[in-house]
PDB file of N, CA and C in Angstrom:
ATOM      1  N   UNK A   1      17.580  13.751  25.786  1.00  0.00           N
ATOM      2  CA  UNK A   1      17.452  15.075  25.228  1.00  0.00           C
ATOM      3  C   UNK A   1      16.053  15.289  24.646  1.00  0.00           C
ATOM      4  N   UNK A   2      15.799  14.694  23.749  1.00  0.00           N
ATOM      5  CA  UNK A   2      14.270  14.423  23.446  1.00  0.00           C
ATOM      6  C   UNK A   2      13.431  14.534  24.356  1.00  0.00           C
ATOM      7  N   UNK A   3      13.603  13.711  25.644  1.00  0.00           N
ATOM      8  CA  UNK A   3      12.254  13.966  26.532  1.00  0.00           C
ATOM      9  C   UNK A   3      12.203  14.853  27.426  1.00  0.00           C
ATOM     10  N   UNK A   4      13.596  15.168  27.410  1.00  0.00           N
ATOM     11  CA  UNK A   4      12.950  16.708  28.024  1.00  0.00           C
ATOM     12  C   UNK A   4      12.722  18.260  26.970  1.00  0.00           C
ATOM     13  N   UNK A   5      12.842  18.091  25.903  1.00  0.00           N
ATOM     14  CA  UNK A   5      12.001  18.468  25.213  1.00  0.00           C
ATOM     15  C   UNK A   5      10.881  18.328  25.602  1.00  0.00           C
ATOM     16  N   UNK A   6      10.283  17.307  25.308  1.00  0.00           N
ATOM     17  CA  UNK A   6       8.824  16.515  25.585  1.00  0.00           C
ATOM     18  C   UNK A   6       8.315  17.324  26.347  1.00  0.00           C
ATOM     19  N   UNK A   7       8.988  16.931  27.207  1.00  0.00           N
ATOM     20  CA  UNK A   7       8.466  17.234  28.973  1.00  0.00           C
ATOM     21  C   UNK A   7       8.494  18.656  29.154  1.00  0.00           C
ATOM     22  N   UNK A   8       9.204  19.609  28.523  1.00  0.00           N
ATOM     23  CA  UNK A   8       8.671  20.855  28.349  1.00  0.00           C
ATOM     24  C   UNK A   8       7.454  21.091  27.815  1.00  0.00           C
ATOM     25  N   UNK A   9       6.888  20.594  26.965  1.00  0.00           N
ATOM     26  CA  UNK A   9       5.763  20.569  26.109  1.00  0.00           C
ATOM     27  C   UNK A   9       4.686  19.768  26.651  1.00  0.00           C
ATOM     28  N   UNK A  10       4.773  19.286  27.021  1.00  0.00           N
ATOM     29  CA  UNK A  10       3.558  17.935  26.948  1.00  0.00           C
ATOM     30  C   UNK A  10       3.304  17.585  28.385  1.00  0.00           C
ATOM     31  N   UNK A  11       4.603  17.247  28.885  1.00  0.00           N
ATOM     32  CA  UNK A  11       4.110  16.566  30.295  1.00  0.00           C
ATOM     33  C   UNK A  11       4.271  14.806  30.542  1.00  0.00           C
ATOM     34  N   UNK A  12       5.156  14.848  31.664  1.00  0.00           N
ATOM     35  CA  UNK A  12       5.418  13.576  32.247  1.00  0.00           C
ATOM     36  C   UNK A  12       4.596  12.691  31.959  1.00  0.00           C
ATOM     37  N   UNK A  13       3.688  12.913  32.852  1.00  0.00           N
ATOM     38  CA  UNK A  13       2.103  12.501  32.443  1.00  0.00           C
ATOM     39  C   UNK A  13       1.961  11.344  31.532  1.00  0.00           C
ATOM     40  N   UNK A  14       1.771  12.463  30.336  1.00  0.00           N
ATOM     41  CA  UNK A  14       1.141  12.144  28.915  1.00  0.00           C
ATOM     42  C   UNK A  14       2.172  11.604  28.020  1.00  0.00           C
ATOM     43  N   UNK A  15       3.441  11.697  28.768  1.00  0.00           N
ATOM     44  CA  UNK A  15       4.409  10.900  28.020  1.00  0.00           C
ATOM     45  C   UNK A  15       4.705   9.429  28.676  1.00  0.00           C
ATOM     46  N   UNK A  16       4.219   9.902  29.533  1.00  0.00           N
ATOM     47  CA  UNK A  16       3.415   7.619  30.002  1.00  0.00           C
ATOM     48  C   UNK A  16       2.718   7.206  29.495  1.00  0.00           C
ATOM     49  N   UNK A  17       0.946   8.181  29.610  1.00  0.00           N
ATOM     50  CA  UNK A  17       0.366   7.610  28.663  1.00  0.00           C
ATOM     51  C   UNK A  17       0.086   6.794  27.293  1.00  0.00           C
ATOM     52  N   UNK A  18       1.099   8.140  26.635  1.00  0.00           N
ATOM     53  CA  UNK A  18       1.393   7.859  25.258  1.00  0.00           C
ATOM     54  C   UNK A  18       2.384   6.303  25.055  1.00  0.00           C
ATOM     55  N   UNK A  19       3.023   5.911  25.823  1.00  0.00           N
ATOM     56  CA  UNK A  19       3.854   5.150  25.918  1.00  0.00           C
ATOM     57  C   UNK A  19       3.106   4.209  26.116  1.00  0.00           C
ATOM     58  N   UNK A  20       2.010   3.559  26.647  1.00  0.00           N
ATOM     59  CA  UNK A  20       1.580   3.097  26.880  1.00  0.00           C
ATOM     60  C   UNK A  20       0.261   2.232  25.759  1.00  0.00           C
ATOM     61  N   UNK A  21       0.076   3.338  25.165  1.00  0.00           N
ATOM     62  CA  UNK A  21      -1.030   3.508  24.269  1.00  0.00           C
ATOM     63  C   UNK A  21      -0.335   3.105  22.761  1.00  0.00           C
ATOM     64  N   UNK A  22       1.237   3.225  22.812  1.00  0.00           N
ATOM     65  CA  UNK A  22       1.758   3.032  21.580  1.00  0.00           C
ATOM     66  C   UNK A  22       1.446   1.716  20.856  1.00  0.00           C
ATOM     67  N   UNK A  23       1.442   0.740  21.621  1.00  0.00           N
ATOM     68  CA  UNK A  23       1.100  -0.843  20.974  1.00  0.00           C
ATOM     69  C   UNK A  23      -0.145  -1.054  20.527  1.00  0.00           C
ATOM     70  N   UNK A  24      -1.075  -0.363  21.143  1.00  0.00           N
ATOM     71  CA  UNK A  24      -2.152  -0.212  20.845  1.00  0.00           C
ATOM     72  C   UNK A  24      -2.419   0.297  19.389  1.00  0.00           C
ATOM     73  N   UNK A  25      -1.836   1.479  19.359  1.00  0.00           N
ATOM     74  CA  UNK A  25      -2.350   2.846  18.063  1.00  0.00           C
ATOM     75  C   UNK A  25      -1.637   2.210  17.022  1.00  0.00           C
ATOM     76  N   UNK A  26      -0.402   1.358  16.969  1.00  0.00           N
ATOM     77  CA  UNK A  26      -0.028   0.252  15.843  1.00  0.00           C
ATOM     78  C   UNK A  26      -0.804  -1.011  15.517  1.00  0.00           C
ATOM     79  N   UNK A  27      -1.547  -1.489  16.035  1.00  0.00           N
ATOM     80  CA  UNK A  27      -2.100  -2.828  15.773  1.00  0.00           C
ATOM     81  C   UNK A  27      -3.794  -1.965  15.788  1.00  0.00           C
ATOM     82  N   UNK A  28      -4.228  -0.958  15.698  1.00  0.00           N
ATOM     83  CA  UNK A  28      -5.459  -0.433  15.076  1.00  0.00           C
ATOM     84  C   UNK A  28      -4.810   0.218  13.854  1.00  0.00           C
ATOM     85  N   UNK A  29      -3.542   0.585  13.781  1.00  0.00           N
ATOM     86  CA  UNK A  29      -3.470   1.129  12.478  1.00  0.00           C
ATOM     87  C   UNK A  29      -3.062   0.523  11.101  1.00  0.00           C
ATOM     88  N   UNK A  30      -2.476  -0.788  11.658  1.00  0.00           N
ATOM     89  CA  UNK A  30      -2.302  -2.080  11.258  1.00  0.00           C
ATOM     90  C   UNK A  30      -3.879  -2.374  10.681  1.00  0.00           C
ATOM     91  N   UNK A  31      -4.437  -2.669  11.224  1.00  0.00           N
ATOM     92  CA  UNK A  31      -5.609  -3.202  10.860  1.00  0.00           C
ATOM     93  C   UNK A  31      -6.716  -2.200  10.040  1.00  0.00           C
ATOM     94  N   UNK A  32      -6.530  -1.037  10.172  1.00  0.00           N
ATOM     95  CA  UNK A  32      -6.958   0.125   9.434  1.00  0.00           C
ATOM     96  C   UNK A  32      -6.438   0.135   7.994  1.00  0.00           C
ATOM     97  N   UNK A  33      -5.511  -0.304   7.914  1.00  0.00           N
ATOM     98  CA  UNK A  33      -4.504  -0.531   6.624  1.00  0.00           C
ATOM     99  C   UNK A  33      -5.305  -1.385   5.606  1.00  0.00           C
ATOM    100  N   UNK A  34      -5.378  -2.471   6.678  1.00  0.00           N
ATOM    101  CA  UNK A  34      -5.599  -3.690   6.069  1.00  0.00           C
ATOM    102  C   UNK A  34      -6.930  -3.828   5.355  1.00  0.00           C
ATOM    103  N   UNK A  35      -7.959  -2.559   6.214  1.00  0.00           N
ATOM    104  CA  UNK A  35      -9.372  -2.745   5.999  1.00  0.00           C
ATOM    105  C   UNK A  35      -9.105  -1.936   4.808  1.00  0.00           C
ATOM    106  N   UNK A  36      -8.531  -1.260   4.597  1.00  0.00           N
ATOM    107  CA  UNK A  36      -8.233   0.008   3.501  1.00  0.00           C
ATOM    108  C   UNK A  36      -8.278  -1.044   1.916  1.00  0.00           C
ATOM    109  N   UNK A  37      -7.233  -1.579   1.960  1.00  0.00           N
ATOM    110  CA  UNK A  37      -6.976  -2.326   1.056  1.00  0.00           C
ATOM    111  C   UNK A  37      -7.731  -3.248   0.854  1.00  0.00           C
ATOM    112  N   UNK A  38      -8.418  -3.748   1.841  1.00  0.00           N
ATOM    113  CA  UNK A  38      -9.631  -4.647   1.904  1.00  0.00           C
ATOM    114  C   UNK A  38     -10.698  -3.956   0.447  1.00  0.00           C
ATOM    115  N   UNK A  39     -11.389  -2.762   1.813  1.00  0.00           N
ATOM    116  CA  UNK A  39     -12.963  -2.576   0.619  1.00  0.00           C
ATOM    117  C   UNK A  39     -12.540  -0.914  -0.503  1.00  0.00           C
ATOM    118  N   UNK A  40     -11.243  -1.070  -0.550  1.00  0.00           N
ATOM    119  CA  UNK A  40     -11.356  -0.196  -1.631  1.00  0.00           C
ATOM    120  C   UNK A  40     -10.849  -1.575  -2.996  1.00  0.00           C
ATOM    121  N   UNK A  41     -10.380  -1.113  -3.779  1.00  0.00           N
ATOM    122  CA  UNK A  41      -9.717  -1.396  -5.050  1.00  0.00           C
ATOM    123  C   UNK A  41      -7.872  -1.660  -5.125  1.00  0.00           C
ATOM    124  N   UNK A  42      -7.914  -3.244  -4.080  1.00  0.00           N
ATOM    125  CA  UNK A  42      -6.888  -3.437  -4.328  1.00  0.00           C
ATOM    126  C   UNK A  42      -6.333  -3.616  -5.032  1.00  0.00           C
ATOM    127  N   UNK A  43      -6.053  -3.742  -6.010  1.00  0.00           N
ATOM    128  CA  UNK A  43      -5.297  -3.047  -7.522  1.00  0.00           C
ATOM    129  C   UNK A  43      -4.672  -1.699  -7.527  1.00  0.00           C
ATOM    130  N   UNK A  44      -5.679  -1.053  -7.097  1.00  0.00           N
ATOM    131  CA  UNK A  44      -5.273   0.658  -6.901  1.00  0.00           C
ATOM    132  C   UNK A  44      -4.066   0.668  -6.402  1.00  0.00           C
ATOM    133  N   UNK A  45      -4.091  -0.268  -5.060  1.00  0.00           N
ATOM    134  CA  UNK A  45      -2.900   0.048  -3.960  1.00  0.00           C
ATOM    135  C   UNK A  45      -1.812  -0.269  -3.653  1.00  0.00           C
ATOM    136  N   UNK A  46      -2.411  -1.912  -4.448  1.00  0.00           N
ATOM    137  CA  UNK A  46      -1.393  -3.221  -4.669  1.00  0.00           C
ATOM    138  C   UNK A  46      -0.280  -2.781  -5.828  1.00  0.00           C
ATOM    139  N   UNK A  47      -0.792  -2.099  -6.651  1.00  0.00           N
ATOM    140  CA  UNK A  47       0.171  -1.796  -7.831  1.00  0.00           C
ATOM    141  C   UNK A  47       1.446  -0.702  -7.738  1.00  0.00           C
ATOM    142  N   UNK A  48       1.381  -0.616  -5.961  1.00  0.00           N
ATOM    143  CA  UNK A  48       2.667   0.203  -5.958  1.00  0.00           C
ATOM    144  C   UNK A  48       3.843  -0.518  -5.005  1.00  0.00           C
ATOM    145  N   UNK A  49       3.485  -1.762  -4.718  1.00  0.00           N
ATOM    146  CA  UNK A  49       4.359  -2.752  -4.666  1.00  0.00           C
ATOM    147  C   UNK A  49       4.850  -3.281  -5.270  1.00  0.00           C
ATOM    148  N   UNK A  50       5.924  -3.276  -5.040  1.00  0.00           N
ATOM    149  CA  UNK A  50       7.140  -3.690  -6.504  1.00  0.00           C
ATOM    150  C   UNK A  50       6.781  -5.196  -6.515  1.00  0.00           C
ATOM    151  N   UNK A  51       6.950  -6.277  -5.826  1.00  0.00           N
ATOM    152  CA  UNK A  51       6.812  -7.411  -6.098  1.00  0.00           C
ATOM    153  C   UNK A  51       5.337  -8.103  -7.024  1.00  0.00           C
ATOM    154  N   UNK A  52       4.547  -7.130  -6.228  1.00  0.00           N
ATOM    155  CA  UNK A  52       3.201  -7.744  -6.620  1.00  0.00           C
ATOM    156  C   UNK A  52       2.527  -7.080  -8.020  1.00  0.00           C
ATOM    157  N   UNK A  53       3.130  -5.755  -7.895  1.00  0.00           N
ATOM    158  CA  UNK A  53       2.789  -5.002  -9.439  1.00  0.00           C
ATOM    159  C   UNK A  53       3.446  -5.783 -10.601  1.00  0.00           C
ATOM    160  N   UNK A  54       4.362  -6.614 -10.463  1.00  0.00           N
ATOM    161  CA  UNK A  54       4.752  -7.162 -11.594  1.00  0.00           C
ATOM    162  C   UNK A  54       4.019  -8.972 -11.913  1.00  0.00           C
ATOM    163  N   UNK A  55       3.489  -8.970 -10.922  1.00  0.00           N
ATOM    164  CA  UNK A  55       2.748 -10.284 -10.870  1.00  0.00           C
ATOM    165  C   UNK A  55       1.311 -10.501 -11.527  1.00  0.00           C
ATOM    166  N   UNK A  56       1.252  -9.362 -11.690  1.00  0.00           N
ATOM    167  CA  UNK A  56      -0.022  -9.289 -12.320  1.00  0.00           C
ATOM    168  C   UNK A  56      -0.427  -8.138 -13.419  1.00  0.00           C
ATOM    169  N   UNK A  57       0.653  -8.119 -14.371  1.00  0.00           N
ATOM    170  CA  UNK A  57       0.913  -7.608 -15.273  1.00  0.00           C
ATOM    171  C   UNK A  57      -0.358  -7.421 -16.380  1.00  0.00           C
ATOM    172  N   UNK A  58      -0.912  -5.959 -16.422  1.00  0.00           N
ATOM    173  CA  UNK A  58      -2.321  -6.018 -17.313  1.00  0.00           C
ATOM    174  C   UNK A  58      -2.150  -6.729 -19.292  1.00  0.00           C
ATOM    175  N   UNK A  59      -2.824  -7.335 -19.667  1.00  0.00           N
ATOM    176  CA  UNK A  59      -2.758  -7.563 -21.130  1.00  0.00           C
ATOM    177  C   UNK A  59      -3.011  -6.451 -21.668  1.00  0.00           C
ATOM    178  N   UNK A  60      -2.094  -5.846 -22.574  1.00  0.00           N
ATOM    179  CA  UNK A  60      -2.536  -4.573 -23.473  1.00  0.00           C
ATOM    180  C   UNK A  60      -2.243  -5.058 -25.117  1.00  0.00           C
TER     181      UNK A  60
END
């Protein structure tokens, strides 16, 4: 039902393509993530993980 939705819209085609391209656009976005958290201020990002926000609890 979905793909022919799709396939009204988009096209056979490009719904191979895309299919194709999917493993791809996860393991760059994967790694986009990673760079994220890399050169910003992991603290910033880390602290909305439940496990790890409590691991490193600030002294006040």
């Amino acid at each position: 039902m979905v793909q022919n939705i799709l396939n009204k819209f988009v096209g056979a085609k490009y719904i191979t393509i895309l299919k194709a391209w999917i493993p791809n656009m996860a393991t760059w976005g994967t790694v986009g993530g990673v760079a994220l958290v890399y050169f910003t201020d992991w603290r910033l990002i880390l602290d909305y993980v439940p496990y790890i926000n409590q691991k490193f609890k600030k002294d006040e």
